[in-house]
C-alpha atoms as a PDB file:
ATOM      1  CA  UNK A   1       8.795   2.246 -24.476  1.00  0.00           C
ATOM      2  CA  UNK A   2       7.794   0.190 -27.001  1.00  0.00           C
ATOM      3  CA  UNK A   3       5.279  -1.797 -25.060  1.00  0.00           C
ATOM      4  CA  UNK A   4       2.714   0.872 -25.229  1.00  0.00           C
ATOM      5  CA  UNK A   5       3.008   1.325 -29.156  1.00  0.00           C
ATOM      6  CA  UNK A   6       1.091  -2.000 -29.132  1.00  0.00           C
ATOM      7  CA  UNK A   7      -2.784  -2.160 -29.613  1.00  0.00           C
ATOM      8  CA  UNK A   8      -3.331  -3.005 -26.356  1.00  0.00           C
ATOM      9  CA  UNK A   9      -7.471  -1.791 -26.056  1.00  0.00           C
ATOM     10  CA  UNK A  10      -8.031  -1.813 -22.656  1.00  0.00           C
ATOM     11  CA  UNK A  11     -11.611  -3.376 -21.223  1.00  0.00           C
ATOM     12  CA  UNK A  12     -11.022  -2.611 -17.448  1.00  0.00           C
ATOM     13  CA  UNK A  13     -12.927  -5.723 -15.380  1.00  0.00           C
ATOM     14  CA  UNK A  14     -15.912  -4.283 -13.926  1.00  0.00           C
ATOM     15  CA  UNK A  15     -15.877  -4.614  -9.893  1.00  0.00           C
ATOM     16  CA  UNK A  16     -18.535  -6.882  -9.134  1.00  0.00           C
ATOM     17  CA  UNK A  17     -16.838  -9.559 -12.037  1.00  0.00           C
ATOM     18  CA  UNK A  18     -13.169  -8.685 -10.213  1.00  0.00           C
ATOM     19  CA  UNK A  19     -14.975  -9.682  -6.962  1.00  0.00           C
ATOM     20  CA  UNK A  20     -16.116 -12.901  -7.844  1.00  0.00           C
ATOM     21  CA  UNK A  21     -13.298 -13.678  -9.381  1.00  0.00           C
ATOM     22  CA  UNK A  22     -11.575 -12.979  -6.042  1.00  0.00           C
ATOM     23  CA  UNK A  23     -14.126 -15.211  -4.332  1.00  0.00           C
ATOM     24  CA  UNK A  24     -13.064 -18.196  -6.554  1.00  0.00           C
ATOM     25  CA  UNK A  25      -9.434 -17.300  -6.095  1.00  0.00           C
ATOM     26  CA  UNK A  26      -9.877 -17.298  -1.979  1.00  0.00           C
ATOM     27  CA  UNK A  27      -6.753 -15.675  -1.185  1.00  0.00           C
ATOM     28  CA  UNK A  28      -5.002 -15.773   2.179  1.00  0.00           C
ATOM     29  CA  UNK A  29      -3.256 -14.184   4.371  1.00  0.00           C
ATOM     30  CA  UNK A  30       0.862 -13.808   3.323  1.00  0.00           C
ATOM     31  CA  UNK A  31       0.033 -14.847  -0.434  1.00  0.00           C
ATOM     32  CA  UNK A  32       2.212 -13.266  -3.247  1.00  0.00           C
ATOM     33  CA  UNK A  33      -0.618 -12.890  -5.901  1.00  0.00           C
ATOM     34  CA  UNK A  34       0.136 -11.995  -9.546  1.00  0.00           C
ATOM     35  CA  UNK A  35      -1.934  -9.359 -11.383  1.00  0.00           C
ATOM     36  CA  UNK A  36      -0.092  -9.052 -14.623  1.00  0.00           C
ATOM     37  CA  UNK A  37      -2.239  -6.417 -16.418  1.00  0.00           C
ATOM     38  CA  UNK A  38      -3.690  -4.111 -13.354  1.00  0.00           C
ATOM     39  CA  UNK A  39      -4.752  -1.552 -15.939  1.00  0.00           C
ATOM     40  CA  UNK A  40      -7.129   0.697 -13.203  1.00  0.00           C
ATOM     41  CA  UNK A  41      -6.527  -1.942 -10.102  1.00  0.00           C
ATOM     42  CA  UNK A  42     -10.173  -3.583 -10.194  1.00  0.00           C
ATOM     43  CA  UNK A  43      -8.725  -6.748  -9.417  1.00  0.00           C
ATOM     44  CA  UNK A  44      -6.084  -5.509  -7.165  1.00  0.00           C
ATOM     45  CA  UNK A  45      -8.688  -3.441  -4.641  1.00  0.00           C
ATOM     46  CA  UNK A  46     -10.984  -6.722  -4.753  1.00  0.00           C
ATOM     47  CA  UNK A  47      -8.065  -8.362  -3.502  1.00  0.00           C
ATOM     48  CA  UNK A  48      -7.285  -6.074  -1.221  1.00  0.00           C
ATOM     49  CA  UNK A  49     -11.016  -5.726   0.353  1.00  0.00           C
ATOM     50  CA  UNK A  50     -10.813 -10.003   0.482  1.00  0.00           C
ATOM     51  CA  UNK A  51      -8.098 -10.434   2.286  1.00  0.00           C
ATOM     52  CA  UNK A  52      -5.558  -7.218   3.254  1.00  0.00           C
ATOM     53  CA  UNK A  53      -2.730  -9.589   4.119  1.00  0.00           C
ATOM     54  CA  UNK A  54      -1.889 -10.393   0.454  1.00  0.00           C
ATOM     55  CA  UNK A  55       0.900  -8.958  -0.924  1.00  0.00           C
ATOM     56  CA  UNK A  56      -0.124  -8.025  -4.529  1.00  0.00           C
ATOM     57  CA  UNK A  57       2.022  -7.762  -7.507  1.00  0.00           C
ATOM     58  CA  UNK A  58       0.626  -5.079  -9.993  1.00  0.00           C
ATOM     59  CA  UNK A  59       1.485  -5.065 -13.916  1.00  0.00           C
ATOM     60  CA  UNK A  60       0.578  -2.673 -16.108  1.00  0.00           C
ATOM     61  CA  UNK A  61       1.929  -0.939 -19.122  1.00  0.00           C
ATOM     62  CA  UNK A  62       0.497   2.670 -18.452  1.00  0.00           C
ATOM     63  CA  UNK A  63       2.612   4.998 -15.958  1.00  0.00           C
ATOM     64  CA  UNK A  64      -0.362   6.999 -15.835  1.00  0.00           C
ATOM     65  CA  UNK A  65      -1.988   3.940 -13.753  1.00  0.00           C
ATOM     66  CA  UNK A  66       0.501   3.688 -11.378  1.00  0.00           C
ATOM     67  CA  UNK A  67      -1.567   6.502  -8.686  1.00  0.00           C
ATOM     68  CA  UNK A  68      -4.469   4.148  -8.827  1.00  0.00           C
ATOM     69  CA  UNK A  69      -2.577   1.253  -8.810  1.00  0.00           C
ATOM     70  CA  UNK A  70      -1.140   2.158  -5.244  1.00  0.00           C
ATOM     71  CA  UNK A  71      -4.391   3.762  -4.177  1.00  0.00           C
ATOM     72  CA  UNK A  72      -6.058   0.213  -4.964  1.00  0.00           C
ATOM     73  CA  UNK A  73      -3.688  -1.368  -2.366  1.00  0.00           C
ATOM     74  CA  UNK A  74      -0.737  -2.972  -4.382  1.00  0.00           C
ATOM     75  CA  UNK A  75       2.288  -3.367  -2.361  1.00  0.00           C
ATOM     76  CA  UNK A  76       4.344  -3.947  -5.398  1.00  0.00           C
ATOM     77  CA  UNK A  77       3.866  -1.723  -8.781  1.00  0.00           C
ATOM     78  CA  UNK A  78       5.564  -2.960 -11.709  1.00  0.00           C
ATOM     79  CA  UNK A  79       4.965  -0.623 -15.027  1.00  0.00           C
ATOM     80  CA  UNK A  80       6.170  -2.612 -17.798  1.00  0.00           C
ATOM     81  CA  UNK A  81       5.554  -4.790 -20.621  1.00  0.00           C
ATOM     82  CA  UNK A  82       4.398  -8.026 -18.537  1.00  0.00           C
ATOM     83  CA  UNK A  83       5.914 -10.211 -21.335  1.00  0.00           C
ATOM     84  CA  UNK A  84       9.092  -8.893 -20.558  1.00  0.00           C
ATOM     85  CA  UNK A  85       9.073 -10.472 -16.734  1.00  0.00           C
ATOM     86  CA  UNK A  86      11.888 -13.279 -16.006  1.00  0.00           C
ATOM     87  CA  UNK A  87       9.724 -16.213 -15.725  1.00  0.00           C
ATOM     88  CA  UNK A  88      12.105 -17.341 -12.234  1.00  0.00           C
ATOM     89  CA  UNK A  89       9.822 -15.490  -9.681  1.00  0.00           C
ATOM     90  CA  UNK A  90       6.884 -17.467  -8.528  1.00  0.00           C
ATOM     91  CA  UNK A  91       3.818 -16.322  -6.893  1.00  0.00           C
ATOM     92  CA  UNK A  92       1.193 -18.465  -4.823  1.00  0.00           C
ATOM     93  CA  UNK A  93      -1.694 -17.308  -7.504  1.00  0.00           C
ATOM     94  CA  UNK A  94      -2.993 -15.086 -10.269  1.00  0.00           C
ATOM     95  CA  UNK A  95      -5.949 -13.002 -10.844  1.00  0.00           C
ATOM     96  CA  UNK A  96      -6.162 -11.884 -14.446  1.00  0.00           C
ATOM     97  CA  UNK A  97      -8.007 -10.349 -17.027  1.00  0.00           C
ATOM     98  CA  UNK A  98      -5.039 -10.918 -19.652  1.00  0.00           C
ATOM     99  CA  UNK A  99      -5.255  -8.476 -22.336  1.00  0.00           C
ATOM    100  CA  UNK A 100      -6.756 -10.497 -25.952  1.00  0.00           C
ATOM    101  CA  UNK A 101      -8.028  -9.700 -29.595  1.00  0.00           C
ATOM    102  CA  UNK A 102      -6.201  -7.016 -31.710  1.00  0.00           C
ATOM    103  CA  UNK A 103      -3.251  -9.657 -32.341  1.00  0.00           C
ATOM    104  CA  UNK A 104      -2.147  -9.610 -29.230  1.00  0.00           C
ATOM    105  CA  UNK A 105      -0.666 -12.933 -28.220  1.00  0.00           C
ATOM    106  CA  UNK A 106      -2.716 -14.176 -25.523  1.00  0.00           C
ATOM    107  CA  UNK A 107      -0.866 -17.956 -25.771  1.00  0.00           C
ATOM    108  CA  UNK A 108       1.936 -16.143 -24.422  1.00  0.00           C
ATOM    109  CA  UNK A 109       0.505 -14.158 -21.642  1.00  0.00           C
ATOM    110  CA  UNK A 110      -1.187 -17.199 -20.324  1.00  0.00           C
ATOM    111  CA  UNK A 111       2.390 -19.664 -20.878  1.00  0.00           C
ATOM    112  CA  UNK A 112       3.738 -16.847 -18.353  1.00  0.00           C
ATOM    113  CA  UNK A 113       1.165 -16.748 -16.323  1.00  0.00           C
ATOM    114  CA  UNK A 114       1.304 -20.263 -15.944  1.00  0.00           C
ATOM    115  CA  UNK A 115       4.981 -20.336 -15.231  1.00  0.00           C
ATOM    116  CA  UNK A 116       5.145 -17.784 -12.638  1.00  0.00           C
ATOM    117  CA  UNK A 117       2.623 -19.358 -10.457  1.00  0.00           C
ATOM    118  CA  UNK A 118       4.062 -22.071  -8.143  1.00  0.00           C
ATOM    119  CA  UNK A 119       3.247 -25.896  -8.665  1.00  0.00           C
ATOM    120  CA  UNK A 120       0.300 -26.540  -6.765  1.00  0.00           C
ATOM    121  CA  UNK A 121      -1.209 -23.020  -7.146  1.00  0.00           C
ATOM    122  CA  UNK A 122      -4.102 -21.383  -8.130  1.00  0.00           C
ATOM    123  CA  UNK A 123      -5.429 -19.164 -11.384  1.00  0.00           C
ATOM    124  CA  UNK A 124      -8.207 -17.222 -11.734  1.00  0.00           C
ATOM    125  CA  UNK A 125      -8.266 -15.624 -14.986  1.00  0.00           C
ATOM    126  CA  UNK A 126     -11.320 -14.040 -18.098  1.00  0.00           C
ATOM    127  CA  UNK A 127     -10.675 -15.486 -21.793  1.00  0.00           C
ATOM    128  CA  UNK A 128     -12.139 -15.821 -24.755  1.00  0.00           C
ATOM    129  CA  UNK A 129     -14.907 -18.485 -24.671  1.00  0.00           C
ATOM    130  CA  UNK A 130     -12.952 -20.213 -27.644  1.00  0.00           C
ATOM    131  CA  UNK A 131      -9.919 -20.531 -25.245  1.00  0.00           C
ATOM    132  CA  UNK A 132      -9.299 -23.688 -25.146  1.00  0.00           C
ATOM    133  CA  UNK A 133      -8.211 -25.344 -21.986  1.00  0.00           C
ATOM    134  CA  UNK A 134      -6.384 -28.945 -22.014  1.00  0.00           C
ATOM    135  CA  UNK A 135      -5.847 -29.639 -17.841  1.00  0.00           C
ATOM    136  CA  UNK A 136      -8.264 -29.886 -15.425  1.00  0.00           C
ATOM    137  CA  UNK A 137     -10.329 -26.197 -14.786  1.00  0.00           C
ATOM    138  CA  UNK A 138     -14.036 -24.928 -13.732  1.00  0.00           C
ATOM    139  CA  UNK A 139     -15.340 -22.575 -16.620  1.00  0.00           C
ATOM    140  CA  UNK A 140     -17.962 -19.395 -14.920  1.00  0.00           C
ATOM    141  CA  UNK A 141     -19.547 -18.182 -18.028  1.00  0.00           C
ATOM    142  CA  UNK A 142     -20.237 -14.714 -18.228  1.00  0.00           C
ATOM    143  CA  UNK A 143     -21.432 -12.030 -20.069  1.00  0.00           C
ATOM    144  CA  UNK A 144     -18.853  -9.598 -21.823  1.00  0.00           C
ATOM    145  CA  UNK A 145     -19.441  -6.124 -20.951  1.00  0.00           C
ATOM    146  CA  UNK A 146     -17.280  -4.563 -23.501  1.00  0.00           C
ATOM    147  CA  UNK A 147     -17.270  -4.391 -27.203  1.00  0.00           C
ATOM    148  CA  UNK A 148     -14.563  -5.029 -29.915  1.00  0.00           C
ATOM    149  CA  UNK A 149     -13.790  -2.407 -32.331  1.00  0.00           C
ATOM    150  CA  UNK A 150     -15.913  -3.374 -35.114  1.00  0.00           C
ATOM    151  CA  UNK A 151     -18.877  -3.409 -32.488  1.00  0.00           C
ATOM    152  CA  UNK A 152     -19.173  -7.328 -32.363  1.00  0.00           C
ATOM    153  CA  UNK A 153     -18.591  -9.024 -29.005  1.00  0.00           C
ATOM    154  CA  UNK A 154     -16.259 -11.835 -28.010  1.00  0.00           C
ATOM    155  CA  UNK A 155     -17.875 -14.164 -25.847  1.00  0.00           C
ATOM    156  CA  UNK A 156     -15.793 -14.853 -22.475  1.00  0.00           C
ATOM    157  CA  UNK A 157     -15.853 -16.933 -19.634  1.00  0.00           C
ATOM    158  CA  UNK A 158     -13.721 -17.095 -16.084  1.00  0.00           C
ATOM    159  CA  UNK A 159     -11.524 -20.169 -16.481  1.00  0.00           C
ATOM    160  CA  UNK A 160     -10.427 -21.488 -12.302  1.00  0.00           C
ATOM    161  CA  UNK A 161      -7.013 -23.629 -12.436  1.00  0.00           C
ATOM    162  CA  UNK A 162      -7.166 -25.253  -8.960  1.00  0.00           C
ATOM    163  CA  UNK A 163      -3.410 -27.029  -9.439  1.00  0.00           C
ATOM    164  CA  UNK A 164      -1.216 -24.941 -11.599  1.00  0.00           C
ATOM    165  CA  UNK A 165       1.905 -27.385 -12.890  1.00  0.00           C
ATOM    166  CA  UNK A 166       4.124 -25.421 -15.289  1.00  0.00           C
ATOM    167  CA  UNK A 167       6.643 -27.900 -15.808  1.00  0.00           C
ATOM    168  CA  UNK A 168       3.354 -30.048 -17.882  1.00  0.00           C
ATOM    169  CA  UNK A 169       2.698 -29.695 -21.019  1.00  0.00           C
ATOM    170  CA  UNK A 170       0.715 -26.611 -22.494  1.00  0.00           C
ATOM    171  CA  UNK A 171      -2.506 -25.958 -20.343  1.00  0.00           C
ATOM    172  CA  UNK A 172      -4.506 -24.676 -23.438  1.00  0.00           C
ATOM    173  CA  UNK A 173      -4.063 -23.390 -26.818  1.00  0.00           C
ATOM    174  CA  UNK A 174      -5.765 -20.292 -28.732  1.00  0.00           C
ATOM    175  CA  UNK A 175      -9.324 -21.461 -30.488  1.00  0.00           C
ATOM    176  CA  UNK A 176      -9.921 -21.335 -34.352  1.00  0.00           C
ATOM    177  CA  UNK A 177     -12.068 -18.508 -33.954  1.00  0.00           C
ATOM    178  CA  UNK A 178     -10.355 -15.025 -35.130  1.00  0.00           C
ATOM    179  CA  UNK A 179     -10.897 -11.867 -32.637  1.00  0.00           C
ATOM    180  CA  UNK A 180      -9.771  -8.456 -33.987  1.00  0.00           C
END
């Protein structure tokens, strides 16, 4: 698999920041909600605990994750390289923590994101404070619990897309700031 020969460092969302992301995403009942990089299913068993009625659409790169995945509640377990998904399926939201820094290319993890959620739909997702974000969007700051490999930290916030429209031009581009 040559997914997981990337440097893909993982900084697993902490539960209470997966639950209030869940709180801003409000999910209900019969939703198809997009988690494209589950690593240990944070987001998906805050979900879960919201609203059991979702039908949640797990990500992840790591086989190993896939017990924890399912234990977390995902009805659907993907393990592969979420860059590799056909952008034609749609889903009524996403909850992410996108994987960024280490030269990975977050543009393209959100441009996915964004086109697999269905016009009129809503994102939840944590980036890099220097993110930035061209359409209209609520920015939750909070503090990063994790640091980078060279012991800094990259400041974040939780970015909430009330009215996703893919077929618009780019949502946001990558800051000037470098993260390794």
């Amino acid at each position: 698999m040559e997914a997981l020969k990337r440097d893909y460092k993982k900084f697993f969302t902490p539960s209470y920041i997966a639950k209030y992301m869940v709180g801003l995403l409000n999910p209900q009942t019969g939703d198809a909600i997009l988690e494209p990089s589950a690593g240990d299913g944070a987001i998906v068993r805050a979900i879960k605990e919201r609203n059991a009625g979702c039908i949640v659409f797990a990500f992840e790169l790591n086989e190993e994750h896939k017990p924890y995945l399912r234990n977390a509640g995902a009805n659907i377990v993907v393990i592969k390289d979420f860059l590799e998904t056909p952008d034609y399926a749609k889903f009524t939201s996403c909850c992410a923590n996108p994987p960024f820094g280490n030269g990975i290319d977050l543009q393209a993890h959100f441009d996915l994101m964004c086109k697999l959620v269905k016009h009129g739909g809503k994102m939840v997702m944590i980036l890099p404070a220097d993110f930035e974000v061209k359409v209209a969007h609520e920015v939750h700051l909070i503090e990063n619990w994790s640091t980078n490999k060279d012991g800094t930290t990259t400041p974040i916030k939780i970015v909430e897309f009330l009215n996703v429209q893919p077929n618009n031009e780019p949502l946001c581009g990558v800051g000037e700031k470098n993260r390794n």
